[in-house]
PDB file of N, CA and C in Angstrom:
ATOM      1  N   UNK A   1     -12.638  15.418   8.253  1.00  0.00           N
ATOM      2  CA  UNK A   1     -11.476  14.703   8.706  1.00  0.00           C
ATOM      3  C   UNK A   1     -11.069  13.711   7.624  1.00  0.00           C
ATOM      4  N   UNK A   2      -9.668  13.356   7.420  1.00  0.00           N
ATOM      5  CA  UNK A   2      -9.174  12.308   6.643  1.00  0.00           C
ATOM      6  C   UNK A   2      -7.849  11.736   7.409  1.00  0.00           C
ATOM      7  N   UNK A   3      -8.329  10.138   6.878  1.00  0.00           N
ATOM      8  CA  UNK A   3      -7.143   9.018   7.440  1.00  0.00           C
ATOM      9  C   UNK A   3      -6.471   8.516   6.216  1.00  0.00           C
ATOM     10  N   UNK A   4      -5.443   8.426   6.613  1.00  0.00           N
ATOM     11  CA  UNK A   4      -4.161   7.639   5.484  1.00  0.00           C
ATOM     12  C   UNK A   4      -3.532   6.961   6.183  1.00  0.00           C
ATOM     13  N   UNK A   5      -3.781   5.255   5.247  1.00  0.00           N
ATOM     14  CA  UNK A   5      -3.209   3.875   5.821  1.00  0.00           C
ATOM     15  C   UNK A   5      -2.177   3.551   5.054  1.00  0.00           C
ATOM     16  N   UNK A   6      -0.945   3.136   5.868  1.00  0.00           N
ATOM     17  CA  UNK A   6       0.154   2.920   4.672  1.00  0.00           C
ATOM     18  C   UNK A   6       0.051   1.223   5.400  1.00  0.00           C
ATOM     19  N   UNK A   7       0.210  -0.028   3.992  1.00  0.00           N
ATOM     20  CA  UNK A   7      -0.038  -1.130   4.040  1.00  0.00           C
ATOM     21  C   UNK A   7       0.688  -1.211   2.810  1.00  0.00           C
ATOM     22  N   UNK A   8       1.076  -2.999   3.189  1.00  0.00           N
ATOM     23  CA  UNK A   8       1.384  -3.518   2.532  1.00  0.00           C
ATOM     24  C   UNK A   8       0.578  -4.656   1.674  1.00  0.00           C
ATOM     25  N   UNK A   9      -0.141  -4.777   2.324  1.00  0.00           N
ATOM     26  CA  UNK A   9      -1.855  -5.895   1.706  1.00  0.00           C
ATOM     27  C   UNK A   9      -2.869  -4.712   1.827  1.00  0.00           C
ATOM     28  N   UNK A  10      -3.260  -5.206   0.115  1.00  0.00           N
ATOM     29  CA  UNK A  10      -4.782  -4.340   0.192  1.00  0.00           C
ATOM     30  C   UNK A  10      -5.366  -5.483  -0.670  1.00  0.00           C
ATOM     31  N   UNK A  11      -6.580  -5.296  -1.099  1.00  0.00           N
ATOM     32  CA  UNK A  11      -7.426  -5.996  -2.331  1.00  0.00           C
ATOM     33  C   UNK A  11      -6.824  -5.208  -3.605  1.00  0.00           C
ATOM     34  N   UNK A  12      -6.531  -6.385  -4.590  1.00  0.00           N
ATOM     35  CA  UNK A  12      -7.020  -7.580  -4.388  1.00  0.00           C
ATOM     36  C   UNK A  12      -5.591  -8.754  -3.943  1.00  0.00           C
ATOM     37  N   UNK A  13      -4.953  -7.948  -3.342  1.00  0.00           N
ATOM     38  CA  UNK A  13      -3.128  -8.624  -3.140  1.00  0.00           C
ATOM     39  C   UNK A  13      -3.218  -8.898  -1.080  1.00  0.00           C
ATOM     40  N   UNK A  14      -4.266  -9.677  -0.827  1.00  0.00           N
ATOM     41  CA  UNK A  14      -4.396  -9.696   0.427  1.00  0.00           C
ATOM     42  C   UNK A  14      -3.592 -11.150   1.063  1.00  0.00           C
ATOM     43  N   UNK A  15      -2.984 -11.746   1.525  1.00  0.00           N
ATOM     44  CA  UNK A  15      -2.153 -13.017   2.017  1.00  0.00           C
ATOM     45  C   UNK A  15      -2.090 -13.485   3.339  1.00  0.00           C
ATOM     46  N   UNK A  16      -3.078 -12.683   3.976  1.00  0.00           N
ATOM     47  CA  UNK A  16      -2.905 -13.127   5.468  1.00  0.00           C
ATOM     48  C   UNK A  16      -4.064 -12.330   6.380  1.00  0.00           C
ATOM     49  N   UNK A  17      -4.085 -12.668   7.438  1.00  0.00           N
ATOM     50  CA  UNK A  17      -4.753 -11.725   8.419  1.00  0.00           C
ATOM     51  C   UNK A  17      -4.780 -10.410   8.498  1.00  0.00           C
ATOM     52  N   UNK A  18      -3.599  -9.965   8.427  1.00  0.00           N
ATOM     53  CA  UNK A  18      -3.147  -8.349   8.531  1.00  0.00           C
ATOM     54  C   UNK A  18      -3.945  -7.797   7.428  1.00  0.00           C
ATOM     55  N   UNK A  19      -3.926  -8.375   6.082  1.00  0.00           N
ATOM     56  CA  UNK A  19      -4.446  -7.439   5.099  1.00  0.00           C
ATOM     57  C   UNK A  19      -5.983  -7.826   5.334  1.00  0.00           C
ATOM     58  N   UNK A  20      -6.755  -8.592   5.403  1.00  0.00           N
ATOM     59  CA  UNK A  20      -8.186  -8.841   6.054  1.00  0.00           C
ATOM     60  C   UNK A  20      -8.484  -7.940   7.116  1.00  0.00           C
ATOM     61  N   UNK A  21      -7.878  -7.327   7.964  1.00  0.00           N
ATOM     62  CA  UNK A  21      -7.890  -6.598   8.957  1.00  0.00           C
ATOM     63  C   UNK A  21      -7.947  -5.530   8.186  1.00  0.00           C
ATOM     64  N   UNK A  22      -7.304  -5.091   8.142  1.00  0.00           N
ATOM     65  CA  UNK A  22      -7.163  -3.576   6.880  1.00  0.00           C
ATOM     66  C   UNK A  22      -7.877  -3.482   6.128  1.00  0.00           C
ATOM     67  N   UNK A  23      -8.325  -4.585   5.334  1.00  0.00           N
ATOM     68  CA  UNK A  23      -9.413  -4.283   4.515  1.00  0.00           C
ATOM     69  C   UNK A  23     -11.058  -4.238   4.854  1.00  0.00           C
ATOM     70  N   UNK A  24     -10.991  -4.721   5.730  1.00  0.00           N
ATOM     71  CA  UNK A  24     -12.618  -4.313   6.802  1.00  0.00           C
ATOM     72  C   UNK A  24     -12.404  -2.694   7.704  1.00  0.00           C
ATOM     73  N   UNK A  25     -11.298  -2.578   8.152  1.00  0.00           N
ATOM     74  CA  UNK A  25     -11.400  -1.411   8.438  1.00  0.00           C
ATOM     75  C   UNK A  25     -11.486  -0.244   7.625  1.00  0.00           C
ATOM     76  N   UNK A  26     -10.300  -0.522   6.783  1.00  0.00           N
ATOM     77  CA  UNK A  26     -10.937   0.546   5.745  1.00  0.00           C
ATOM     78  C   UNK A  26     -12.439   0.643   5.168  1.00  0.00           C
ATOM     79  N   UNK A  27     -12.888  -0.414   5.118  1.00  0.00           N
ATOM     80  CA  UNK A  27     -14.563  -0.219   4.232  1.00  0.00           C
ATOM     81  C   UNK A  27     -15.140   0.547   5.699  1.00  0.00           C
ATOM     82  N   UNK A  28     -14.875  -0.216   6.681  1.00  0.00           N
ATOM     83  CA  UNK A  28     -16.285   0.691   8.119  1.00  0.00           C
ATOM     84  C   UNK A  28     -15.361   1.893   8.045  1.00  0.00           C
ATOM     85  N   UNK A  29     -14.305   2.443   8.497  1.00  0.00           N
ATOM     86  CA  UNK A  29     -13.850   3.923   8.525  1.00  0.00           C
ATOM     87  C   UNK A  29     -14.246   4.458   7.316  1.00  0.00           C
ATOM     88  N   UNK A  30     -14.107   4.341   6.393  1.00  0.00           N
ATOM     89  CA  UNK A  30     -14.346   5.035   4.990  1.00  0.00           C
ATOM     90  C   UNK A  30     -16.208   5.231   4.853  1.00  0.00           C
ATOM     91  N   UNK A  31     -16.779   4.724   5.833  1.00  0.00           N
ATOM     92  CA  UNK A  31     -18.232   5.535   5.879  1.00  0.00           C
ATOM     93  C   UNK A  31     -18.426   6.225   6.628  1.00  0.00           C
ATOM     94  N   UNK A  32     -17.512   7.043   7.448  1.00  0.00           N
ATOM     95  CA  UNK A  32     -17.119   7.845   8.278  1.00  0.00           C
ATOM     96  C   UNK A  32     -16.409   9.357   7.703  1.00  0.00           C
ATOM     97  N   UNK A  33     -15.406   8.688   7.247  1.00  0.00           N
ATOM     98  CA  UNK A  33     -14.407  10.178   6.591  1.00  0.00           C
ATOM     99  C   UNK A  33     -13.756   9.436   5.634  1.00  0.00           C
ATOM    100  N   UNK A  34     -13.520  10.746   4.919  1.00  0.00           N
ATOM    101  CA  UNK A  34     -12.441  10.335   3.914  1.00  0.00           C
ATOM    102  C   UNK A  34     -11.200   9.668   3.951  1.00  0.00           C
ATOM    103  N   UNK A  35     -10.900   8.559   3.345  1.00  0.00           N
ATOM    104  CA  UNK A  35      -9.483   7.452   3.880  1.00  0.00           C
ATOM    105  C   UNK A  35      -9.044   7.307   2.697  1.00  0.00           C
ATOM    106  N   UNK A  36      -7.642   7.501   2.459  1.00  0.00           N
ATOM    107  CA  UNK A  36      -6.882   7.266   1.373  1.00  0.00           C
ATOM    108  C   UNK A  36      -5.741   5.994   2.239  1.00  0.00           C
ATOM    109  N   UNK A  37      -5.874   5.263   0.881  1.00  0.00           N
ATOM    110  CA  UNK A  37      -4.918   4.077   1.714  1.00  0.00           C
ATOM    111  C   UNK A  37      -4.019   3.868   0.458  1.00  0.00           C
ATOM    112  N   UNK A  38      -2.684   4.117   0.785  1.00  0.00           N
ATOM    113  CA  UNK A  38      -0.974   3.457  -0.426  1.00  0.00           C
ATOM    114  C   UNK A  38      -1.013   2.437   0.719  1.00  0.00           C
ATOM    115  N   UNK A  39      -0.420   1.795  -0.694  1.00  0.00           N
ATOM    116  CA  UNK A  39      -0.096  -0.153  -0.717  1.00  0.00           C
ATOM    117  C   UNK A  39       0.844  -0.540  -1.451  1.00  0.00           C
ATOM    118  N   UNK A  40       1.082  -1.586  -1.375  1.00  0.00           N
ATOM    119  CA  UNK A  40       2.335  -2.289  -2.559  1.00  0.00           C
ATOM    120  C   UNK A  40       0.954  -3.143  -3.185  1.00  0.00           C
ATOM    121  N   UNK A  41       1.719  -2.476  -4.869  1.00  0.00           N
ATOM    122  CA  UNK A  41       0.563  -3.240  -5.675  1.00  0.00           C
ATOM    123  C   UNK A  41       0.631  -2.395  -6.543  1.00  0.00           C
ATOM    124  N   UNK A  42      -0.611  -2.388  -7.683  1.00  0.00           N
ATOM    125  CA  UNK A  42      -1.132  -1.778  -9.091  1.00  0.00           C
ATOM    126  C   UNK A  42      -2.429  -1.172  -8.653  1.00  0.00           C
ATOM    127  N   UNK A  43      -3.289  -1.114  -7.202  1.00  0.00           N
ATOM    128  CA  UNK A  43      -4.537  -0.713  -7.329  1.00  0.00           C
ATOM    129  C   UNK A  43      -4.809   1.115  -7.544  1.00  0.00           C
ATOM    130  N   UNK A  44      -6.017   1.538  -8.084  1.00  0.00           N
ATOM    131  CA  UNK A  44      -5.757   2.514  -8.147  1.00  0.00           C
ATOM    132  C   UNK A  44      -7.225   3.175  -8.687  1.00  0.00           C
ATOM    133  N   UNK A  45      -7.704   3.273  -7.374  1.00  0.00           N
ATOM    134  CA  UNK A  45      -9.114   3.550  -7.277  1.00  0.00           C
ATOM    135  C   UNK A  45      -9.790   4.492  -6.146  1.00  0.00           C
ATOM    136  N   UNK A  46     -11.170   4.850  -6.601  1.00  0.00           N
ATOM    137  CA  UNK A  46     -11.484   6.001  -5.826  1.00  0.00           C
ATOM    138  C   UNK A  46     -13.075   5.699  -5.966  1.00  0.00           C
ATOM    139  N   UNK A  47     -13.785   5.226  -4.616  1.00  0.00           N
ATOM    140  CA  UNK A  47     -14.852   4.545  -4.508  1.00  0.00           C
ATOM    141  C   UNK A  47     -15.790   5.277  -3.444  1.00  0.00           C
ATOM    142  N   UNK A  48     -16.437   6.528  -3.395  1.00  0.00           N
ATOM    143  CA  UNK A  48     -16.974   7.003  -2.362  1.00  0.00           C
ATOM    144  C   UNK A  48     -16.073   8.249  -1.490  1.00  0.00           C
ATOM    145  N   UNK A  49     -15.824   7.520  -0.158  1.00  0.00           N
ATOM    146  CA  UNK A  49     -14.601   8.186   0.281  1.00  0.00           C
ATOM    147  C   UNK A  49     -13.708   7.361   0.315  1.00  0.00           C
ATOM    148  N   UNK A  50     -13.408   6.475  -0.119  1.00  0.00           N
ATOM    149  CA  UNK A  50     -12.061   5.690   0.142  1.00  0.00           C
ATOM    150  C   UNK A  50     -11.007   5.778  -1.558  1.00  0.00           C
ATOM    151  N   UNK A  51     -10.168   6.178  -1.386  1.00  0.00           N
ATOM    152  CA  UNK A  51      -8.917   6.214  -2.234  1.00  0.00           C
ATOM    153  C   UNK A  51      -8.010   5.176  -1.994  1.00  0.00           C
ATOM    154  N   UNK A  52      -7.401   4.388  -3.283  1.00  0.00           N
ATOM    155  CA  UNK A  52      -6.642   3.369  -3.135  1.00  0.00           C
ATOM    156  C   UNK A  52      -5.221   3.536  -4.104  1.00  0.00           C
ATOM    157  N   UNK A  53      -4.006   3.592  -3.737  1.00  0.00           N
ATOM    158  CA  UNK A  53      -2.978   4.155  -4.908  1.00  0.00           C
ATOM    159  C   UNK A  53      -1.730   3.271  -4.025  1.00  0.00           C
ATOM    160  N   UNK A  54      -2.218   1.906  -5.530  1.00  0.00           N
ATOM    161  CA  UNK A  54      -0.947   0.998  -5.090  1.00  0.00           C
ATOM    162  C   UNK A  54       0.649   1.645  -5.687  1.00  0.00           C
ATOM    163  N   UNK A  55       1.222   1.224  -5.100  1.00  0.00           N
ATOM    164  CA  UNK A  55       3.492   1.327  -5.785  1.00  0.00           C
ATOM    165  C   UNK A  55       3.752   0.058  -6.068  1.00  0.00           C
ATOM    166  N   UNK A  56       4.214  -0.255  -6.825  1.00  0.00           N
ATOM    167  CA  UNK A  56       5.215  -1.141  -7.354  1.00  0.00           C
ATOM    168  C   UNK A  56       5.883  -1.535  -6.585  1.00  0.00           C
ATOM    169  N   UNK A  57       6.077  -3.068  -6.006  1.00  0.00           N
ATOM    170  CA  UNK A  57       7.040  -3.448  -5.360  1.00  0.00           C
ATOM    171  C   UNK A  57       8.375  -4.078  -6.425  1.00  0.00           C
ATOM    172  N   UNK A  58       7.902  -4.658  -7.534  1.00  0.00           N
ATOM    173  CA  UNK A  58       9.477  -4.812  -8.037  1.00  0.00           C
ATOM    174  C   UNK A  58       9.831  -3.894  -8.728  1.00  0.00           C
ATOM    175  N   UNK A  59      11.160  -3.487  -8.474  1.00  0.00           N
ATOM    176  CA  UNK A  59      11.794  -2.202  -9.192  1.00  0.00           C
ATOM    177  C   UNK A  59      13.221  -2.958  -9.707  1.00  0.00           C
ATOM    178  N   UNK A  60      13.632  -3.149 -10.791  1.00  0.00           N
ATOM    179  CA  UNK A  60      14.918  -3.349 -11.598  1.00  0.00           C
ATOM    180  C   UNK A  60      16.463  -3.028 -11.209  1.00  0.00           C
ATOM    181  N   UNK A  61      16.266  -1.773 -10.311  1.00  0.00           N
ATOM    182  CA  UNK A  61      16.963  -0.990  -9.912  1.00  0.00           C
ATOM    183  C   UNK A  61      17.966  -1.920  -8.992  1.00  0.00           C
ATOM    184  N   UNK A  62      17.396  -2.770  -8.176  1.00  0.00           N
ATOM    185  CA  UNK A  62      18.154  -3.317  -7.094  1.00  0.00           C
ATOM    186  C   UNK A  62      18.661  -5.030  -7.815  1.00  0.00           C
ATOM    187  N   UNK A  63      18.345  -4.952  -9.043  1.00  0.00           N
ATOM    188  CA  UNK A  63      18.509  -6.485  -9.724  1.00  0.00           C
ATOM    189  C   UNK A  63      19.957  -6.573  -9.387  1.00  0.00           C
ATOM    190  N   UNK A  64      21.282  -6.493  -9.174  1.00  0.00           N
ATOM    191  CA  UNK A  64      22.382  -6.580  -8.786  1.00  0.00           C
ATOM    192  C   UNK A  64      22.965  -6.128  -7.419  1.00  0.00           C
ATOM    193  N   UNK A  65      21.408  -6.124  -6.611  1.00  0.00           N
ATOM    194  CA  UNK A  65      22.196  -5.613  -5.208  1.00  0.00           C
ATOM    195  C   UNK A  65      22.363  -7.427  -4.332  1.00  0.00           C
ATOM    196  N   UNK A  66      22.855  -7.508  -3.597  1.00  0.00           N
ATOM    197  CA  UNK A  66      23.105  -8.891  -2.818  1.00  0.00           C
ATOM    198  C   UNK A  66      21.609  -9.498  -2.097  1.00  0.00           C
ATOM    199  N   UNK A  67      21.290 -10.725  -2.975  1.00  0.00           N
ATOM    200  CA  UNK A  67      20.251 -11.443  -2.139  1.00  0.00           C
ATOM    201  C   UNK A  67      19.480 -11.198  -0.877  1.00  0.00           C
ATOM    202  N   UNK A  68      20.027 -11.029  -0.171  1.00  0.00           N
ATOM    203  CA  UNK A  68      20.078 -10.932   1.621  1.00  0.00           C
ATOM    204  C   UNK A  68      19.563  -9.430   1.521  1.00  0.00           C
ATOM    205  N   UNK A  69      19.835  -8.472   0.857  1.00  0.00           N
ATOM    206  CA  UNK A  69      19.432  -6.870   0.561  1.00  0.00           C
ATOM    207  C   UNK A  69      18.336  -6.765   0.183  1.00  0.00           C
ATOM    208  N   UNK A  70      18.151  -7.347  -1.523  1.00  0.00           N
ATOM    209  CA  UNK A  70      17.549  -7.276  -1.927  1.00  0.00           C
ATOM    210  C   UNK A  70      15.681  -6.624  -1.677  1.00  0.00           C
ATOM    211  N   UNK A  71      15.021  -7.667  -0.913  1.00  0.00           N
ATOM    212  CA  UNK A  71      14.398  -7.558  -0.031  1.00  0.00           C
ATOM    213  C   UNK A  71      13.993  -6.497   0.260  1.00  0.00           C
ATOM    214  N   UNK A  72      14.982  -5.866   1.329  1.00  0.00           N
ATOM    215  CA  UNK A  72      14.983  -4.785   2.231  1.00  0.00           C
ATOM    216  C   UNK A  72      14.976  -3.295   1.429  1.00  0.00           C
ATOM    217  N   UNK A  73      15.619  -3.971   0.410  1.00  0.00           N
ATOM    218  CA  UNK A  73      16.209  -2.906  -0.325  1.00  0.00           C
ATOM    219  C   UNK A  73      14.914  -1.586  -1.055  1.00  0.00           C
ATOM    220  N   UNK A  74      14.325  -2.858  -1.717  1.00  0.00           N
ATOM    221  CA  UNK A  74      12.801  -2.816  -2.559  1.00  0.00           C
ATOM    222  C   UNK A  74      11.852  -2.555  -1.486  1.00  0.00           C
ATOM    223  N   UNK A  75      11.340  -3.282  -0.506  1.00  0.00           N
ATOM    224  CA  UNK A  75      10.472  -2.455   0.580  1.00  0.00           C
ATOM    225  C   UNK A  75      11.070  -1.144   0.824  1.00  0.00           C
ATOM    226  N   UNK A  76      11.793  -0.477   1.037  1.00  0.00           N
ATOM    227  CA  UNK A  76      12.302   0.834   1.835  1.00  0.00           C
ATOM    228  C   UNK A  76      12.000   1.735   0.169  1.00  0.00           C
ATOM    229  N   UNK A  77      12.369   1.250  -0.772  1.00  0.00           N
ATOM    230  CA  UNK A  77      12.032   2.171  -2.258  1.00  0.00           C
ATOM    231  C   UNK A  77      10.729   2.302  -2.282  1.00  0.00           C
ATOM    232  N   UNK A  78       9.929   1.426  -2.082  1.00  0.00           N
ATOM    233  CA  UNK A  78       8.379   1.334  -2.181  1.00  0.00           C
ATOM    234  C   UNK A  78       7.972   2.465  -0.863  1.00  0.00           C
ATOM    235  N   UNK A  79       8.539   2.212  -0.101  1.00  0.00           N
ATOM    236  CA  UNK A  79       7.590   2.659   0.998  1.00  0.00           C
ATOM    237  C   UNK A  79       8.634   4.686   0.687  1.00  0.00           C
ATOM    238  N   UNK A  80       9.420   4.893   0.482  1.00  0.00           N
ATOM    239  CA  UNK A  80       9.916   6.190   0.218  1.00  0.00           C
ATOM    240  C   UNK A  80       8.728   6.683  -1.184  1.00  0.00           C
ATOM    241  N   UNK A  81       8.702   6.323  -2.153  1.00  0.00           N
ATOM    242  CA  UNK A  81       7.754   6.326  -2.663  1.00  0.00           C
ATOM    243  C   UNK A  81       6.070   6.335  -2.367  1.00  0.00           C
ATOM    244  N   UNK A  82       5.499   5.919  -1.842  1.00  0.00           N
ATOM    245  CA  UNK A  82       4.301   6.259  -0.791  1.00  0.00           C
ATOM    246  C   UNK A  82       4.529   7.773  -0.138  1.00  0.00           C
ATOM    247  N   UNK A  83       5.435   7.735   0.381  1.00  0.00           N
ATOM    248  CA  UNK A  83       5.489   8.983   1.631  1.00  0.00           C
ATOM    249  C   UNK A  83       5.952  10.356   0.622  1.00  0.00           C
ATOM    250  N   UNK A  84       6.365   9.946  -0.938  1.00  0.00           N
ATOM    251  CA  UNK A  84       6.560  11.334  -1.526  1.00  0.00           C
ATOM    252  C   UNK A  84       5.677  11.539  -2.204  1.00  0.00           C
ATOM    253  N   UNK A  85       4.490  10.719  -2.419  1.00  0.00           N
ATOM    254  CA  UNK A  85       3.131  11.062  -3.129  1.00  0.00           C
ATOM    255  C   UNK A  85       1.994  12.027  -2.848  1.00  0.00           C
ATOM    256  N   UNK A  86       2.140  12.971  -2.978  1.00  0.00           N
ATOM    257  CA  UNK A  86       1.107  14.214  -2.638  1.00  0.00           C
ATOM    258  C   UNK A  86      -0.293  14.011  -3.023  1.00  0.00           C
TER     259      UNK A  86
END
């Protein structure tokens, strides 16, 4: 069996509860089955059974889209990116 966690906090880019949560679960599930976890970030590692393959959250691309967008804009690129990674 294999699990895939899509997050936005992993190690070592953790800021709150949510990613502390995620990151204990992933270590106890990942002595179980194989877990690949995408993140926003640079990580990019493969430790046992656990796989880690951060995306880039700033992308250039949206440098002239409107403030208020911006944001939204760059999460939804990041996370389309995750979901086309084979």
């Amino acid at each position: 069996m294999k699990a895939l966690f899509y997050t936005r906090e992993f190690p070592p880019y953790v800021y709150g509860g949510a990613g502390v949560h995620v990151e204990y679960l992933a270590d106890e599930l990942s002595k179980l089955m194989n877990l690949d976890v995408r993140c926003f970030g640079d990580q990019d590692s493969k430790s046992g059974n656990l796989s880690v393959k951060g995306f880039p959250f700033e992308d250039g691309v949206f440098k002239n889209s409107d403030d208020k967008l911006k944001s939204v804009f760059k999460t939804l690129s990041t996370c389309l990116e995750m979901n086309a990674e084979l």
